[in-house]
C-alpha atoms as a PDB file:
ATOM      1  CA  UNK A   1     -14.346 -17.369 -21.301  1.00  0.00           C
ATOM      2  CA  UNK A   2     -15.628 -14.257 -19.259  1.00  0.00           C
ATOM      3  CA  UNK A   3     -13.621 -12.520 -17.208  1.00  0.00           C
ATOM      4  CA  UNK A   4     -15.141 -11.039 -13.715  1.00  0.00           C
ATOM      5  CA  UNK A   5     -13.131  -8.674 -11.525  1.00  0.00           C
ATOM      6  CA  UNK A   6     -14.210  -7.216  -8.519  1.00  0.00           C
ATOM      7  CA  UNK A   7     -13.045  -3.852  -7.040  1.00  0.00           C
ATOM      8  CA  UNK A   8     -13.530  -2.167  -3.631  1.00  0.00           C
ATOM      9  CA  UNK A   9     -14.171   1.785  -3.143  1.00  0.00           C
ATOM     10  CA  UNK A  10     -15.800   3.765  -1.073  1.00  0.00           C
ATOM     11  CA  UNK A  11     -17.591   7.215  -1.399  1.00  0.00           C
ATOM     12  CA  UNK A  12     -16.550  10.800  -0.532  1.00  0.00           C
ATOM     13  CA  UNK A  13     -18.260  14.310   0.005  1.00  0.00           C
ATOM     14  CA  UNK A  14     -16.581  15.760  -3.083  1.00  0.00           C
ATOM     15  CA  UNK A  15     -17.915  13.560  -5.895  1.00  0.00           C
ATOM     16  CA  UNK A  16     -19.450  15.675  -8.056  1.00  0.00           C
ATOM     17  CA  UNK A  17     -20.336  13.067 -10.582  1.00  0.00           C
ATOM     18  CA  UNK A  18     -21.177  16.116 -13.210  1.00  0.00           C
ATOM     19  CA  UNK A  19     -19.045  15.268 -16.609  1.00  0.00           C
ATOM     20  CA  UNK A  20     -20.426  14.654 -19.567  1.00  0.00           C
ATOM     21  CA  UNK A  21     -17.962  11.842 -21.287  1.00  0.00           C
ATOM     22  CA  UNK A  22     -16.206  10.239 -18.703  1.00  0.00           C
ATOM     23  CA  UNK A  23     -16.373   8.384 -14.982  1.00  0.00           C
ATOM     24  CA  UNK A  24     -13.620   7.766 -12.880  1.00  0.00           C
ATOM     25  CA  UNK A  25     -12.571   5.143 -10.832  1.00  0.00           C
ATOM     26  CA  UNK A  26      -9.464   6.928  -7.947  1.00  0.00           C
ATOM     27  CA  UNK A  27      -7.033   4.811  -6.615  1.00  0.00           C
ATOM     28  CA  UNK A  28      -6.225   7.732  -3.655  1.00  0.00           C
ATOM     29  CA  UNK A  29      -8.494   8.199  -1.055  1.00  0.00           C
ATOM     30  CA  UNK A  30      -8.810  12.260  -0.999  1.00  0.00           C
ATOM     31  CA  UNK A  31     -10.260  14.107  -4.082  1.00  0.00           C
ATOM     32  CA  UNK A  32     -10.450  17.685  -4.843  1.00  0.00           C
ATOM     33  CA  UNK A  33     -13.544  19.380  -6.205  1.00  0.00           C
ATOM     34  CA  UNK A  34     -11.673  19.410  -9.243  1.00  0.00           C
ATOM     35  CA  UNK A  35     -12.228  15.416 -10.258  1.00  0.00           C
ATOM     36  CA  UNK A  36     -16.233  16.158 -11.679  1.00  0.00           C
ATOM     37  CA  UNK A  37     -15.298  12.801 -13.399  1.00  0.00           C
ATOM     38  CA  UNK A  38     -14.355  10.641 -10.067  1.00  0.00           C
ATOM     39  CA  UNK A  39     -17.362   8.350  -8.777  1.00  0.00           C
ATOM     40  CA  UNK A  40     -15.594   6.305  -6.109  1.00  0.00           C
ATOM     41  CA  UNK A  41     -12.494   6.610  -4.333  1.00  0.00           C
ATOM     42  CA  UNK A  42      -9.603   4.456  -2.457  1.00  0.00           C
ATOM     43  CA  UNK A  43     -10.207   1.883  -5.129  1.00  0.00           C
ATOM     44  CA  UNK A  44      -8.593  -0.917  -4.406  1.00  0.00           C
ATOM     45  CA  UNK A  45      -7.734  -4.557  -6.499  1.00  0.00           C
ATOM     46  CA  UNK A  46      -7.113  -2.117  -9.485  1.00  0.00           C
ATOM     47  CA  UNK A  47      -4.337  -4.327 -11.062  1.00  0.00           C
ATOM     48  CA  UNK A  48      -6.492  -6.893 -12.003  1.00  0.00           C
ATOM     49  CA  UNK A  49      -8.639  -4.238 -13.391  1.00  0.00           C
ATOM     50  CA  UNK A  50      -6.054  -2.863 -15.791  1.00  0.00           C
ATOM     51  CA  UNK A  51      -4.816  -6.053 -17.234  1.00  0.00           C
ATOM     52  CA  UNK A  52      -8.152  -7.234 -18.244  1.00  0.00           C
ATOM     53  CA  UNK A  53      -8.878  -3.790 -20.194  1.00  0.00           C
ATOM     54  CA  UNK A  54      -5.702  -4.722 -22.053  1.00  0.00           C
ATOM     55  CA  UNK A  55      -8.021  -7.362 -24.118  1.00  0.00           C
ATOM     56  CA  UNK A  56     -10.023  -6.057 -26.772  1.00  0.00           C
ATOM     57  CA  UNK A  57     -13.528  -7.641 -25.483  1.00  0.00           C
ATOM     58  CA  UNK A  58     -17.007  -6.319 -25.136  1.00  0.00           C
ATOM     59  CA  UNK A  59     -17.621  -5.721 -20.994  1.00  0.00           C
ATOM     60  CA  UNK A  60     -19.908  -4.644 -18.691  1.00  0.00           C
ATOM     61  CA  UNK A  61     -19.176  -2.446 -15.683  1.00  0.00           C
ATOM     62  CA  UNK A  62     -21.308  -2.471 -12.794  1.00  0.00           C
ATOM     63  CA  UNK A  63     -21.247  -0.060  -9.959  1.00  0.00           C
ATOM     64  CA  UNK A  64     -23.107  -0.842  -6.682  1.00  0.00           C
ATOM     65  CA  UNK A  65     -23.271   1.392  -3.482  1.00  0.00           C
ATOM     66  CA  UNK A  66     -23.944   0.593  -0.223  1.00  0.00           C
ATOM     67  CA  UNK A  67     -24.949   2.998   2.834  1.00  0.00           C
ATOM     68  CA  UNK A  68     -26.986   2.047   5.768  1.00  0.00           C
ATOM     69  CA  UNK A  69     -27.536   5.673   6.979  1.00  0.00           C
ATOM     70  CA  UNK A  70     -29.135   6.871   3.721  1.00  0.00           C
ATOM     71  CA  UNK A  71     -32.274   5.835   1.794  1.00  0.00           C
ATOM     72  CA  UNK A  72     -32.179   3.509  -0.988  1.00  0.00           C
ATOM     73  CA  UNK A  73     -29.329   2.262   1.114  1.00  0.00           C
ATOM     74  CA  UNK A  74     -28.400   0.402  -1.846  1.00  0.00           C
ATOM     75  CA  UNK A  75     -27.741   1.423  -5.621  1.00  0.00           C
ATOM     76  CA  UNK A  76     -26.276   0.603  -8.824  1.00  0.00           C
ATOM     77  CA  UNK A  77     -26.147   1.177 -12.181  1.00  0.00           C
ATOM     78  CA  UNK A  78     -24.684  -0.869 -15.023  1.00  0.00           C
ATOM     79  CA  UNK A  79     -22.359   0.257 -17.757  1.00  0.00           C
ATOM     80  CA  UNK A  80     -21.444  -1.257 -21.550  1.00  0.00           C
ATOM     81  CA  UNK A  81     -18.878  -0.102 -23.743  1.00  0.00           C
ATOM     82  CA  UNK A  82     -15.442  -2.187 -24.807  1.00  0.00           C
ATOM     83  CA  UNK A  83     -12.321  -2.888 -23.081  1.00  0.00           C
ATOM     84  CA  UNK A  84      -9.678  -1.214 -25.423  1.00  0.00           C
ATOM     85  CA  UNK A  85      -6.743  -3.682 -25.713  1.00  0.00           C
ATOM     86  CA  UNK A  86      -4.312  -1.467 -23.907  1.00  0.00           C
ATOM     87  CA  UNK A  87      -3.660  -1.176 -20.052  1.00  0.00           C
ATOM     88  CA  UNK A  88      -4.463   2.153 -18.504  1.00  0.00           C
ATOM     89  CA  UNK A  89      -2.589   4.299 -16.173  1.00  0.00           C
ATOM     90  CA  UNK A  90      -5.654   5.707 -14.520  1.00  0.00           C
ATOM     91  CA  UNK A  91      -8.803   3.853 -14.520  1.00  0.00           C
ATOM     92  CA  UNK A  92     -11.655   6.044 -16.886  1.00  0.00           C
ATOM     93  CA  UNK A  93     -14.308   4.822 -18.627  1.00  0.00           C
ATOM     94  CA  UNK A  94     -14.839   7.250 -21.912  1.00  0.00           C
ATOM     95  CA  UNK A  95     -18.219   7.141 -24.051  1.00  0.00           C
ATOM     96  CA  UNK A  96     -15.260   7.625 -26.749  1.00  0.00           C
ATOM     97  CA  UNK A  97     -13.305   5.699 -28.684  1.00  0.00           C
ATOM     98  CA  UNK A  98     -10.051   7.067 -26.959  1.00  0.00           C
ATOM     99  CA  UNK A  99      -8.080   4.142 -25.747  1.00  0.00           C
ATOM    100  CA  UNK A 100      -4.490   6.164 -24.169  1.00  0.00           C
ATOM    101  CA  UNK A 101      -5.594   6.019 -20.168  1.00  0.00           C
ATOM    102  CA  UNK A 102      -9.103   4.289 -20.659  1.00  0.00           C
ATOM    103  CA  UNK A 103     -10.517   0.884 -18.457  1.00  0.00           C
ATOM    104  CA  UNK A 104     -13.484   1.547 -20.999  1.00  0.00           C
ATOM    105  CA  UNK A 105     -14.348   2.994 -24.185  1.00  0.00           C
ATOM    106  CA  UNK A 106     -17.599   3.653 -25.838  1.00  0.00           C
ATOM    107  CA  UNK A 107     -19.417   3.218 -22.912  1.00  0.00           C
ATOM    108  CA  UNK A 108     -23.092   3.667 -22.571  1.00  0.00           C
ATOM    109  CA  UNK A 109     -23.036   6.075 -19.685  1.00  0.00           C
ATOM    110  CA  UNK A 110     -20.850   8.900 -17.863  1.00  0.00           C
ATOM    111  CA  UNK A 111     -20.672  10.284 -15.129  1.00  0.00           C
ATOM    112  CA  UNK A 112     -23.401  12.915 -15.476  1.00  0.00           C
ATOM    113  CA  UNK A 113     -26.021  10.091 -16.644  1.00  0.00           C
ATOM    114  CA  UNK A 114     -25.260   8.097 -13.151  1.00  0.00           C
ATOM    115  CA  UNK A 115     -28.586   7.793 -11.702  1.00  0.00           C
ATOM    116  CA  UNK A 116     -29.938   9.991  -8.892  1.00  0.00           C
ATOM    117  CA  UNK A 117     -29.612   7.321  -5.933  1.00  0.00           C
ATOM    118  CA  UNK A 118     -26.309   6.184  -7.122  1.00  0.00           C
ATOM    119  CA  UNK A 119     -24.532   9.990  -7.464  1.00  0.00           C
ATOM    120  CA  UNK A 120     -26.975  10.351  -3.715  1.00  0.00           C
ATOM    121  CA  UNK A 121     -25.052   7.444  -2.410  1.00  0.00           C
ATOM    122  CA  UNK A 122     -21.527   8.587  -3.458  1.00  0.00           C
ATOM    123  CA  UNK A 123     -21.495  11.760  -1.972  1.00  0.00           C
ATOM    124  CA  UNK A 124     -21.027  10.053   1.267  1.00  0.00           C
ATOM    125  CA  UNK A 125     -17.455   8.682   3.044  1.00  0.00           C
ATOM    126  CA  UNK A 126     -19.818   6.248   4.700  1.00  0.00           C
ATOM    127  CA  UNK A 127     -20.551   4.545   1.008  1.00  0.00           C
ATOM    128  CA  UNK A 128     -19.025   1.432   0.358  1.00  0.00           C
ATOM    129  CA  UNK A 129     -18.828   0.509  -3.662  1.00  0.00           C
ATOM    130  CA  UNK A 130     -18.182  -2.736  -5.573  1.00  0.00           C
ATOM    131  CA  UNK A 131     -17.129  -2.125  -9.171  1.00  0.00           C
ATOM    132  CA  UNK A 132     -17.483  -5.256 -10.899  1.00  0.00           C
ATOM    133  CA  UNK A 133     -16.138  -5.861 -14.284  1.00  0.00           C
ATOM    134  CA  UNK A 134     -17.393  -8.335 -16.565  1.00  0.00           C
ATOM    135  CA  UNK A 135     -15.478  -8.945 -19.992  1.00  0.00           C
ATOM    136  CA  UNK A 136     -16.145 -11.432 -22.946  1.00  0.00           C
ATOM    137  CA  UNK A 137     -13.244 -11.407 -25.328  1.00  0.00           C
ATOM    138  CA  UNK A 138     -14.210 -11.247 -28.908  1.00  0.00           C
ATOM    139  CA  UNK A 139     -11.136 -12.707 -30.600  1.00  0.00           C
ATOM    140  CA  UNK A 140      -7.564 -11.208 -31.479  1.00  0.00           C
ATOM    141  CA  UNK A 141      -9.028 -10.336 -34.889  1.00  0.00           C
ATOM    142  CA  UNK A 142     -11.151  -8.429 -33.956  1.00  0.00           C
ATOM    143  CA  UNK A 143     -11.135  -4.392 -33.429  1.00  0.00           C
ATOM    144  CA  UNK A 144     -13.481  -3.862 -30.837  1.00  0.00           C
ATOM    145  CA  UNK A 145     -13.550  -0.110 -31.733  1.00  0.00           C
ATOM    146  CA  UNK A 146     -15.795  -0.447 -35.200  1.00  0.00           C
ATOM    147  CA  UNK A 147     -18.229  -3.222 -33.610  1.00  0.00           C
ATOM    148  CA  UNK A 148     -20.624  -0.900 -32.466  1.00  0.00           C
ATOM    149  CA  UNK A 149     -23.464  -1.867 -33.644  1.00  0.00           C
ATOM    150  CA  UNK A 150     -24.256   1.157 -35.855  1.00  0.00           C
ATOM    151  CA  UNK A 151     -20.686   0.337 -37.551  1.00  0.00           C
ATOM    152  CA  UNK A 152     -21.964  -2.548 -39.373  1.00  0.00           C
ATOM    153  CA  UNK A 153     -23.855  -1.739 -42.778  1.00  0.00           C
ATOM    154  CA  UNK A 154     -25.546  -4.229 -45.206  1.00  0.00           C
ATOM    155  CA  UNK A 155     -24.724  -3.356 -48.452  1.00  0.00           C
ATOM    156  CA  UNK A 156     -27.650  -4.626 -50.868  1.00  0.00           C
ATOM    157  CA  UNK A 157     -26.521  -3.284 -54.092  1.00  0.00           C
ATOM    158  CA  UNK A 158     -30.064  -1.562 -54.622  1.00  0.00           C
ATOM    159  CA  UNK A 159     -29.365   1.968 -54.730  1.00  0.00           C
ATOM    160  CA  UNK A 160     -33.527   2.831 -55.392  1.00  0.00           C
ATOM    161  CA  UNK A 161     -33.921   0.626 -52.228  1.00  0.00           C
ATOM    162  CA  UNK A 162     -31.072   0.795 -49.308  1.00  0.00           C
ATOM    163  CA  UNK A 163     -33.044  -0.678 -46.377  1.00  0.00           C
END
């Protein structure tokens, strides 16, 4: 059984939005130039967020802004990686496999490959945000880590012929 979480946030002049392995999701509602990671802040519902990253289950984080005094006036973008079986302290998503502190691991985006209108729509304390998370547990035996799928490798026992 899925589980779906929904988060509020808003936006705030000083999102840079400009690292290259991580987003983050700020519980406090100032931020300092200094957070290039941060997306959204003043998150709020965050507890439900951290005890469904403590499965180990493929998920699906989707971040939609709102803004009715700038154009697209509404954006999102969509994010996959794994939930890493341990709850975080703060709330990053990591395109590695590092699960101390992580919502998400091996995720397919950062903060730096947010799209245009999203990052547009962040910048601004008038943006309102939903994070939604969307988990499907895999099973307890299961190390969510090594299924990515470039982890799994058919042996054939052909050594002239691999493929």
């Amino acid at each position: 059984m899925p589980d779906i979480i929904l988060a509020t946030c808003r936006g705030h002049p000083n999102i840079q939005a400009d690292h290259d392995t991580t987003l983050e999701l700020e519980e406090a509602p100032i931020l300092t130039i200094r957070g290039d990671c941060v997306v959204c802040v003043e998150c709020r519902n965050t507890r439900p967020l951290r005890e469904t990253a403590a499965k180990k289950a493929l998920a699906k984080l989707v971040i939609a802004a709102m803004n009715p005094f700038i154009k697209p006036y509404i954006a999102y973008t969509v994010i996959d990686g794994f939930l890493p079986g341990e709850s975080p302290r703060r709330l990053v998503v990591r395109k590695s496999n590092y699960r101390d502190d992580s919502l998400m691991i091996c995720s397919s985006l950062s903060a730096s490959e947010l799209p245009a209108d999203v990052k547009k729509l962040l910048r601004s304390s008038y943006t309102r945000c939903y994070v939604l998370l969307v988990s499907s547990t895999l099973g307890t035996d299961i190390d969510t880590v090594y299924e990515l799928a470039g982890c799994v490798v058919k042996d054939t026992g052909d050594t002239n012929n691999p493929g």
